[in-house]
PDB file of N, CA and C in Angstrom:
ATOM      1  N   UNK A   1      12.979 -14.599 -44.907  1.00  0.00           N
ATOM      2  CA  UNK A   1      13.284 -14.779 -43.501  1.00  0.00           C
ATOM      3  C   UNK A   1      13.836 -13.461 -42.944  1.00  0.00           C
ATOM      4  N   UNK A   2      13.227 -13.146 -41.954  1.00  0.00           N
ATOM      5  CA  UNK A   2      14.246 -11.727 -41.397  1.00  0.00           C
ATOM      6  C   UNK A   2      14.978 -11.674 -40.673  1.00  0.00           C
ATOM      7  N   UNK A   3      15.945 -10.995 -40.728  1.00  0.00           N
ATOM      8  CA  UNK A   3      17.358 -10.422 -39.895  1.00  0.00           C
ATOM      9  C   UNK A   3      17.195 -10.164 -38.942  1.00  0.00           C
ATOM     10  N   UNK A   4      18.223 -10.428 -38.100  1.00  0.00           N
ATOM     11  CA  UNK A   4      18.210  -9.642 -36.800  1.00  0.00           C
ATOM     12  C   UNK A   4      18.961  -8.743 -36.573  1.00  0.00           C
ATOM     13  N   UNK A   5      18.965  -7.697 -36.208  1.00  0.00           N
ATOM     14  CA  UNK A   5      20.309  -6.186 -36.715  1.00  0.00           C
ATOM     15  C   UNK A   5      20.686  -5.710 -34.576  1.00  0.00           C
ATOM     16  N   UNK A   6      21.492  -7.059 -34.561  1.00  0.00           N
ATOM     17  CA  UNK A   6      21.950  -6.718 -33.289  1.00  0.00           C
ATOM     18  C   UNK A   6      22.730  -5.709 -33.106  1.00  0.00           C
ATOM     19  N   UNK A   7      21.870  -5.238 -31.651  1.00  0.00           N
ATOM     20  CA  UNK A   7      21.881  -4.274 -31.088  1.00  0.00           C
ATOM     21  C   UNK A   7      22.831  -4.208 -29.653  1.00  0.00           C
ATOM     22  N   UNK A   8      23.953  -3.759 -29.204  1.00  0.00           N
ATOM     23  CA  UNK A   8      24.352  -4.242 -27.953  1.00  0.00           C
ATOM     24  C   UNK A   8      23.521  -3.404 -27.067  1.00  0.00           C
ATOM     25  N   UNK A   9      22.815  -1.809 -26.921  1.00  0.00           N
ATOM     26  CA  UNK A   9      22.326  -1.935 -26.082  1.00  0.00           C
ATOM     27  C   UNK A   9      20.905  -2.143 -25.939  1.00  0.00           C
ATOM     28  N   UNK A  10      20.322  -2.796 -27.376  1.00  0.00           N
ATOM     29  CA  UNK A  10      19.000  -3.986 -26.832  1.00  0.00           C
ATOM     30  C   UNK A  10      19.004  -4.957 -26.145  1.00  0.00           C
ATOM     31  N   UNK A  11      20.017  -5.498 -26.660  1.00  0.00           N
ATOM     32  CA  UNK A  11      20.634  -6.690 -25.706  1.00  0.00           C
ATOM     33  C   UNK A  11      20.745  -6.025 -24.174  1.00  0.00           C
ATOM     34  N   UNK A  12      21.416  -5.418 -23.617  1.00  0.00           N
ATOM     35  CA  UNK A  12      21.393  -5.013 -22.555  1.00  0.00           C
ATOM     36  C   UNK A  12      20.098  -4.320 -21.639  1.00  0.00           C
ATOM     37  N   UNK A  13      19.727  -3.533 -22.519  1.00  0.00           N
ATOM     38  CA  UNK A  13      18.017  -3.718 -22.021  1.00  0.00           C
ATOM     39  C   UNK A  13      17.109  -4.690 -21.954  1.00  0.00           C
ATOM     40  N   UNK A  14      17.594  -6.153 -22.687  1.00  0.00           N
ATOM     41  CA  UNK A  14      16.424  -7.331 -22.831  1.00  0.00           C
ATOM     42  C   UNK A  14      17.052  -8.070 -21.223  1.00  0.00           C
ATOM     43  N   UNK A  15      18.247  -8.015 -21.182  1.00  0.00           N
ATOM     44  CA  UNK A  15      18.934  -8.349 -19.789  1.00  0.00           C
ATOM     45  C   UNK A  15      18.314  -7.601 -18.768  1.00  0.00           C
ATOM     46  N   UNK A  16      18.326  -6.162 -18.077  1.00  0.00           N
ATOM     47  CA  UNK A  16      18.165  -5.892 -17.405  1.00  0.00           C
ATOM     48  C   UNK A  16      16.517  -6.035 -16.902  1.00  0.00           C
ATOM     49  N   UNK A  17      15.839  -5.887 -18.032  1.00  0.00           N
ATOM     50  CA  UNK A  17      14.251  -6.497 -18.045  1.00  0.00           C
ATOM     51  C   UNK A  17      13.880  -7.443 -17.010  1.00  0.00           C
ATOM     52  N   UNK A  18      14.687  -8.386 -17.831  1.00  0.00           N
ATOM     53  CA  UNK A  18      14.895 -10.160 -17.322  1.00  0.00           C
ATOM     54  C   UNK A  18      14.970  -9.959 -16.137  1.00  0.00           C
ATOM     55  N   UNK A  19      16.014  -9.169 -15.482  1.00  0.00           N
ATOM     56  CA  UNK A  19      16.461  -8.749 -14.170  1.00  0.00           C
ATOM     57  C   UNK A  19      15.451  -8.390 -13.168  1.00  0.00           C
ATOM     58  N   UNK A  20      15.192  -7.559 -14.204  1.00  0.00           N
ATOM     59  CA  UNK A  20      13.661  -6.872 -13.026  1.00  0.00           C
ATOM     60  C   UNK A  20      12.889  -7.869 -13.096  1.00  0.00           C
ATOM     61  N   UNK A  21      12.367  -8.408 -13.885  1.00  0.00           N
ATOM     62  CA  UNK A  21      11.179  -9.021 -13.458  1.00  0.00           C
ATOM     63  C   UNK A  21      11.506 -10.263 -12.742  1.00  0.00           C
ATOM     64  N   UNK A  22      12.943 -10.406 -12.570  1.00  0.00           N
ATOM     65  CA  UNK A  22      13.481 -11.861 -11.294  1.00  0.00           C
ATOM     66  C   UNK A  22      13.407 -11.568 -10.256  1.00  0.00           C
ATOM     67  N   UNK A  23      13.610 -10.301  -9.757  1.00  0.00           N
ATOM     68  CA  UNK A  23      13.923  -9.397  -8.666  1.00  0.00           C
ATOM     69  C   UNK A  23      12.257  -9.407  -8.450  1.00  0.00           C
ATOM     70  N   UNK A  24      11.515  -8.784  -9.160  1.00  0.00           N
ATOM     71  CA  UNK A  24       9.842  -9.110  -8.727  1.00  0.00           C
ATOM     72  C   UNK A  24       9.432 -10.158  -7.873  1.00  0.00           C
ATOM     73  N   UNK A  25       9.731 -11.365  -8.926  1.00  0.00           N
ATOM     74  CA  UNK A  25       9.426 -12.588  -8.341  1.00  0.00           C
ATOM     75  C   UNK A  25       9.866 -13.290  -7.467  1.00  0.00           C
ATOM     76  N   UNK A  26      11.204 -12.846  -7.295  1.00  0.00           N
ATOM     77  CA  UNK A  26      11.798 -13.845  -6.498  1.00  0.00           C
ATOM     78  C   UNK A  26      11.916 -12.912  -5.240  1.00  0.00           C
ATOM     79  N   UNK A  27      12.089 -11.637  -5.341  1.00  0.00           N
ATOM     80  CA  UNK A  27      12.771 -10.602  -4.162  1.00  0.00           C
ATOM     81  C   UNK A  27      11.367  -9.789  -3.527  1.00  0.00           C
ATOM     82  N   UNK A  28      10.721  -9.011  -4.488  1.00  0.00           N
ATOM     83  CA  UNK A  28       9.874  -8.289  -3.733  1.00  0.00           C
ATOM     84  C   UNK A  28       8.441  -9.072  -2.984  1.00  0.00           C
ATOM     85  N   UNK A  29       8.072 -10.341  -4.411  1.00  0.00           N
ATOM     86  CA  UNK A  29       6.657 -10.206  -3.718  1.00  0.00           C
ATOM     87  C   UNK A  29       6.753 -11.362  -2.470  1.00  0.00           C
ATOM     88  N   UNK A  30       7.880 -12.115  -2.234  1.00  0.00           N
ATOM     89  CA  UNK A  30       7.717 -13.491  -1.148  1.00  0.00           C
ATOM     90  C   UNK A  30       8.123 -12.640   0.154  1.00  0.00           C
ATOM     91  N   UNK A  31       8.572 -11.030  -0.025  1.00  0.00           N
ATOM     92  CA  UNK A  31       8.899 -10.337   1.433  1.00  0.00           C
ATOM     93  C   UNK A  31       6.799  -9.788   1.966  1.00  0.00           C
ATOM     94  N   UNK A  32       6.069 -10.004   0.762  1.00  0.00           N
ATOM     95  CA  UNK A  32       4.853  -9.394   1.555  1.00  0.00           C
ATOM     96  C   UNK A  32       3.646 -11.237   1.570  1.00  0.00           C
ATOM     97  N   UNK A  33       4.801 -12.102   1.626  1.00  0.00           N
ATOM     98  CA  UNK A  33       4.168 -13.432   1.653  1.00  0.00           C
ATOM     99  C   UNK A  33       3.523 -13.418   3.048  1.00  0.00           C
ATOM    100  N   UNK A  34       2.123 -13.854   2.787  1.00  0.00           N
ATOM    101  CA  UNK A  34       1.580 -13.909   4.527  1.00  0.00           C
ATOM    102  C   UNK A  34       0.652 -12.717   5.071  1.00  0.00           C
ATOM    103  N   UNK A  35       1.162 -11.687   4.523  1.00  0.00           N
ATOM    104  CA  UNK A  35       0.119 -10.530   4.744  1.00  0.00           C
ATOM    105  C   UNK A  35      -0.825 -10.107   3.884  1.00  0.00           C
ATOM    106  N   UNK A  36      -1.960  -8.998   4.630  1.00  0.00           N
ATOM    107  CA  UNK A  36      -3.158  -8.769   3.653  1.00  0.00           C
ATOM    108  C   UNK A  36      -2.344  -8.307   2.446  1.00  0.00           C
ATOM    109  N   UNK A  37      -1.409  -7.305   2.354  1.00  0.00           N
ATOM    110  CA  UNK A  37      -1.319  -6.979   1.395  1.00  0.00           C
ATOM    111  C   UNK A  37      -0.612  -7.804  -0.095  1.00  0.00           C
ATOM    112  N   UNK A  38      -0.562  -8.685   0.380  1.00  0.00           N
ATOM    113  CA  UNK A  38       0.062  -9.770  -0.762  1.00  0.00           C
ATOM    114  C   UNK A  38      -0.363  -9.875  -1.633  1.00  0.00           C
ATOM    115  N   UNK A  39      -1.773 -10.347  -2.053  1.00  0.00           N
ATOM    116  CA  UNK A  39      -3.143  -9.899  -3.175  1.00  0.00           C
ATOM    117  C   UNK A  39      -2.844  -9.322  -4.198  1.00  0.00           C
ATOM    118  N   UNK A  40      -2.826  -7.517  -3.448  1.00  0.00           N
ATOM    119  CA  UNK A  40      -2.563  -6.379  -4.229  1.00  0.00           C
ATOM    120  C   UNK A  40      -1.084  -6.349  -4.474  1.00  0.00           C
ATOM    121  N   UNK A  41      -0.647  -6.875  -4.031  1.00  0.00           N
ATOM    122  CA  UNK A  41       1.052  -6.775  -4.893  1.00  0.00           C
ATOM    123  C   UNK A  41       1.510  -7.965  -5.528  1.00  0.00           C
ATOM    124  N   UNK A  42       1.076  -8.795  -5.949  1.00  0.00           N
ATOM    125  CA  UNK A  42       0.732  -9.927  -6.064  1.00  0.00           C
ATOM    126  C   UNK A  42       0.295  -9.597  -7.930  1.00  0.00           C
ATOM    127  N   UNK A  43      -0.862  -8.589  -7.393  1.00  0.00           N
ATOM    128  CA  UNK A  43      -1.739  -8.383  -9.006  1.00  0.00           C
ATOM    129  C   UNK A  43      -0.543  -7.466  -9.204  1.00  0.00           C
ATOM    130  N   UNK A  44      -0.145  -6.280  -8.636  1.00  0.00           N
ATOM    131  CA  UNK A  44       0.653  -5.352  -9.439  1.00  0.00           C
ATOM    132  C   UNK A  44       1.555  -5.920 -10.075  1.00  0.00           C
ATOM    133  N   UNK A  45       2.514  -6.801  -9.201  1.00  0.00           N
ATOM    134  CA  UNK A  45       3.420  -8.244  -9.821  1.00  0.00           C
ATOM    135  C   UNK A  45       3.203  -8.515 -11.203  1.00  0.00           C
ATOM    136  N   UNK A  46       2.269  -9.344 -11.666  1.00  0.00           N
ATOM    137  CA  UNK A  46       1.307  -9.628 -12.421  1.00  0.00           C
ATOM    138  C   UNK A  46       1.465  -8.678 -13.523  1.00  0.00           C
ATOM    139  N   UNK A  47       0.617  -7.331 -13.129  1.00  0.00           N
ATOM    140  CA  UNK A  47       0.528  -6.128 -14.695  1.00  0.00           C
ATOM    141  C   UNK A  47       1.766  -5.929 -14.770  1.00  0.00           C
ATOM    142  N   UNK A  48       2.549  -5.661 -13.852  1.00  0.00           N
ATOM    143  CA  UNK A  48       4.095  -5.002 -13.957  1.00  0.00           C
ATOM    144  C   UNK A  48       4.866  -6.130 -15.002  1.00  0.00           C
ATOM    145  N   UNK A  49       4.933  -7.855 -14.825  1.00  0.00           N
ATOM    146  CA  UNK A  49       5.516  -8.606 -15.668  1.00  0.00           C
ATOM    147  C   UNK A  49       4.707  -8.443 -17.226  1.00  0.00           C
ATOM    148  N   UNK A  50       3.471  -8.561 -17.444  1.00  0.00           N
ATOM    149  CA  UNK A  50       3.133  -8.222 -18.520  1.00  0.00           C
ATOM    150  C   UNK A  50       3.564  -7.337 -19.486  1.00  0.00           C
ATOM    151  N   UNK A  51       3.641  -6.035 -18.885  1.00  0.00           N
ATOM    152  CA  UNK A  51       4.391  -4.723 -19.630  1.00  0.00           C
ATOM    153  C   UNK A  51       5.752  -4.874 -20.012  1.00  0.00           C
ATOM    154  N   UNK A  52       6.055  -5.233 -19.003  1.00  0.00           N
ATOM    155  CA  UNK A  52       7.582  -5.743 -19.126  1.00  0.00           C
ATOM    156  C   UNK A  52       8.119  -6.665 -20.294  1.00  0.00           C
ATOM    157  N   UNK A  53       7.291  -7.635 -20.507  1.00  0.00           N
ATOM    158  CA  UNK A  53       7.137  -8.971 -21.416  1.00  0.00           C
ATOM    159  C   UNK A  53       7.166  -8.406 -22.724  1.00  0.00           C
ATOM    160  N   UNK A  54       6.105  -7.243 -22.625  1.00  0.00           N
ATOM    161  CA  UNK A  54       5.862  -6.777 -23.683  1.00  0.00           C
ATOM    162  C   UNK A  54       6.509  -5.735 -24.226  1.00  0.00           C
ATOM    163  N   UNK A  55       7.234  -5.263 -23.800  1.00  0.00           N
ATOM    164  CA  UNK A  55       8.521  -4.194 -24.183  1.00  0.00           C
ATOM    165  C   UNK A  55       9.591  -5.410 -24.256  1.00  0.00           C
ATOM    166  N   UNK A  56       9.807  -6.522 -24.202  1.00  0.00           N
ATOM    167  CA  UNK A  56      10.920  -7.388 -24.659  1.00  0.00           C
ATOM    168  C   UNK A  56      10.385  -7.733 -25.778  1.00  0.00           C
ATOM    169  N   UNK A  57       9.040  -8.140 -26.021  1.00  0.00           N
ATOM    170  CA  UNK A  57       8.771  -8.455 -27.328  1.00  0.00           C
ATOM    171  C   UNK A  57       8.825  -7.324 -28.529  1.00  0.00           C
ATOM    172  N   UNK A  58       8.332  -6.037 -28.277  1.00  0.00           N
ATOM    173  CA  UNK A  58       8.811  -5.076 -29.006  1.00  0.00           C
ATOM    174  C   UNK A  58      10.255  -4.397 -29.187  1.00  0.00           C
ATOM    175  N   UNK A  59      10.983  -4.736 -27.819  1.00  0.00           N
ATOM    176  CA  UNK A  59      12.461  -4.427 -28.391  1.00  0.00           C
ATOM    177  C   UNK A  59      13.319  -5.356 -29.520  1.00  0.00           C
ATOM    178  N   UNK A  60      12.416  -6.967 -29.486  1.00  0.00           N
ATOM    179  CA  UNK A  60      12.914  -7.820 -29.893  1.00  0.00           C
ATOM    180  C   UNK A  60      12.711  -7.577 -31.982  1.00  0.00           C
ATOM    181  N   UNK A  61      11.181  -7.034 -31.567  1.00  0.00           N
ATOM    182  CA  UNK A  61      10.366  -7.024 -33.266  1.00  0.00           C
ATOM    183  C   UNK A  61      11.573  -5.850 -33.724  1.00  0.00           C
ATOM    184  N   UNK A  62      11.804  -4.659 -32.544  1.00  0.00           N
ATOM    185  CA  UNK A  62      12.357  -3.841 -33.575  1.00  0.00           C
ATOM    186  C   UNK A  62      13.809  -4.238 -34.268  1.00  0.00           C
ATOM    187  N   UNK A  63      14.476  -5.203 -33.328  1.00  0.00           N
ATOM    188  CA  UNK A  63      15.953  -5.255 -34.015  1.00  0.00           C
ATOM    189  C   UNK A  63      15.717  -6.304 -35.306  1.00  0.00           C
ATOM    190  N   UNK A  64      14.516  -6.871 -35.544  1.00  0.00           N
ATOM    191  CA  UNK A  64      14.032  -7.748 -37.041  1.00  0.00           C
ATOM    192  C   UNK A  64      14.296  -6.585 -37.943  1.00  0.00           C
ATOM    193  N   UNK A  65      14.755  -6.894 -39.146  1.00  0.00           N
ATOM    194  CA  UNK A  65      15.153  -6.480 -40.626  1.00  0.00           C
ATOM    195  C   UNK A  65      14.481  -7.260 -41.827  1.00  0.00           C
ATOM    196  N   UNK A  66      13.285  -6.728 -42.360  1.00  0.00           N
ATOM    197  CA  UNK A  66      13.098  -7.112 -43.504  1.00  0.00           C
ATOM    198  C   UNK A  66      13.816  -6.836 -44.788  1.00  0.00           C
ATOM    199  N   UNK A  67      14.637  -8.239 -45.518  1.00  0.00           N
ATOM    200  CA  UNK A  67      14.678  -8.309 -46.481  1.00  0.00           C
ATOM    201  C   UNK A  67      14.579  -7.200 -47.501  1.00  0.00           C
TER     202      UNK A  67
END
């Protein structure tokens, strides 16, 4: 089973992540709700949470410790 070799400022980067990508969803994209450009920020939304997701999942693999 592997370890987890906590990190305080992974932890604090897996937080601020979280952050951003609330602030995405909840703050930036419902201010371009209604206009053409919603779509396209909408998709950027979209790739931007992905990357994001995915640097939590790799900050997460790195603080694992094998045995």
């Amino acid at each position: 089973m592997a370890k987890f070799r906590l990190n305080i400022f992974f932890v604090i980067a897996i937080v601020c992540i979280l952050v951003l990508v609330g602030y995405l969803w909840f703050v930036l994209l419902p201010v371009f709700a209604g206009s053409s450009e919603y779509v396209g920020v909408r998709y950027a939304v979209i790739l931007l949470t992905a990357f994001l997701v995915l640097s939590v999942v790799l900050l997460v693999m790195s603080m694992t410790t094998k045995e």
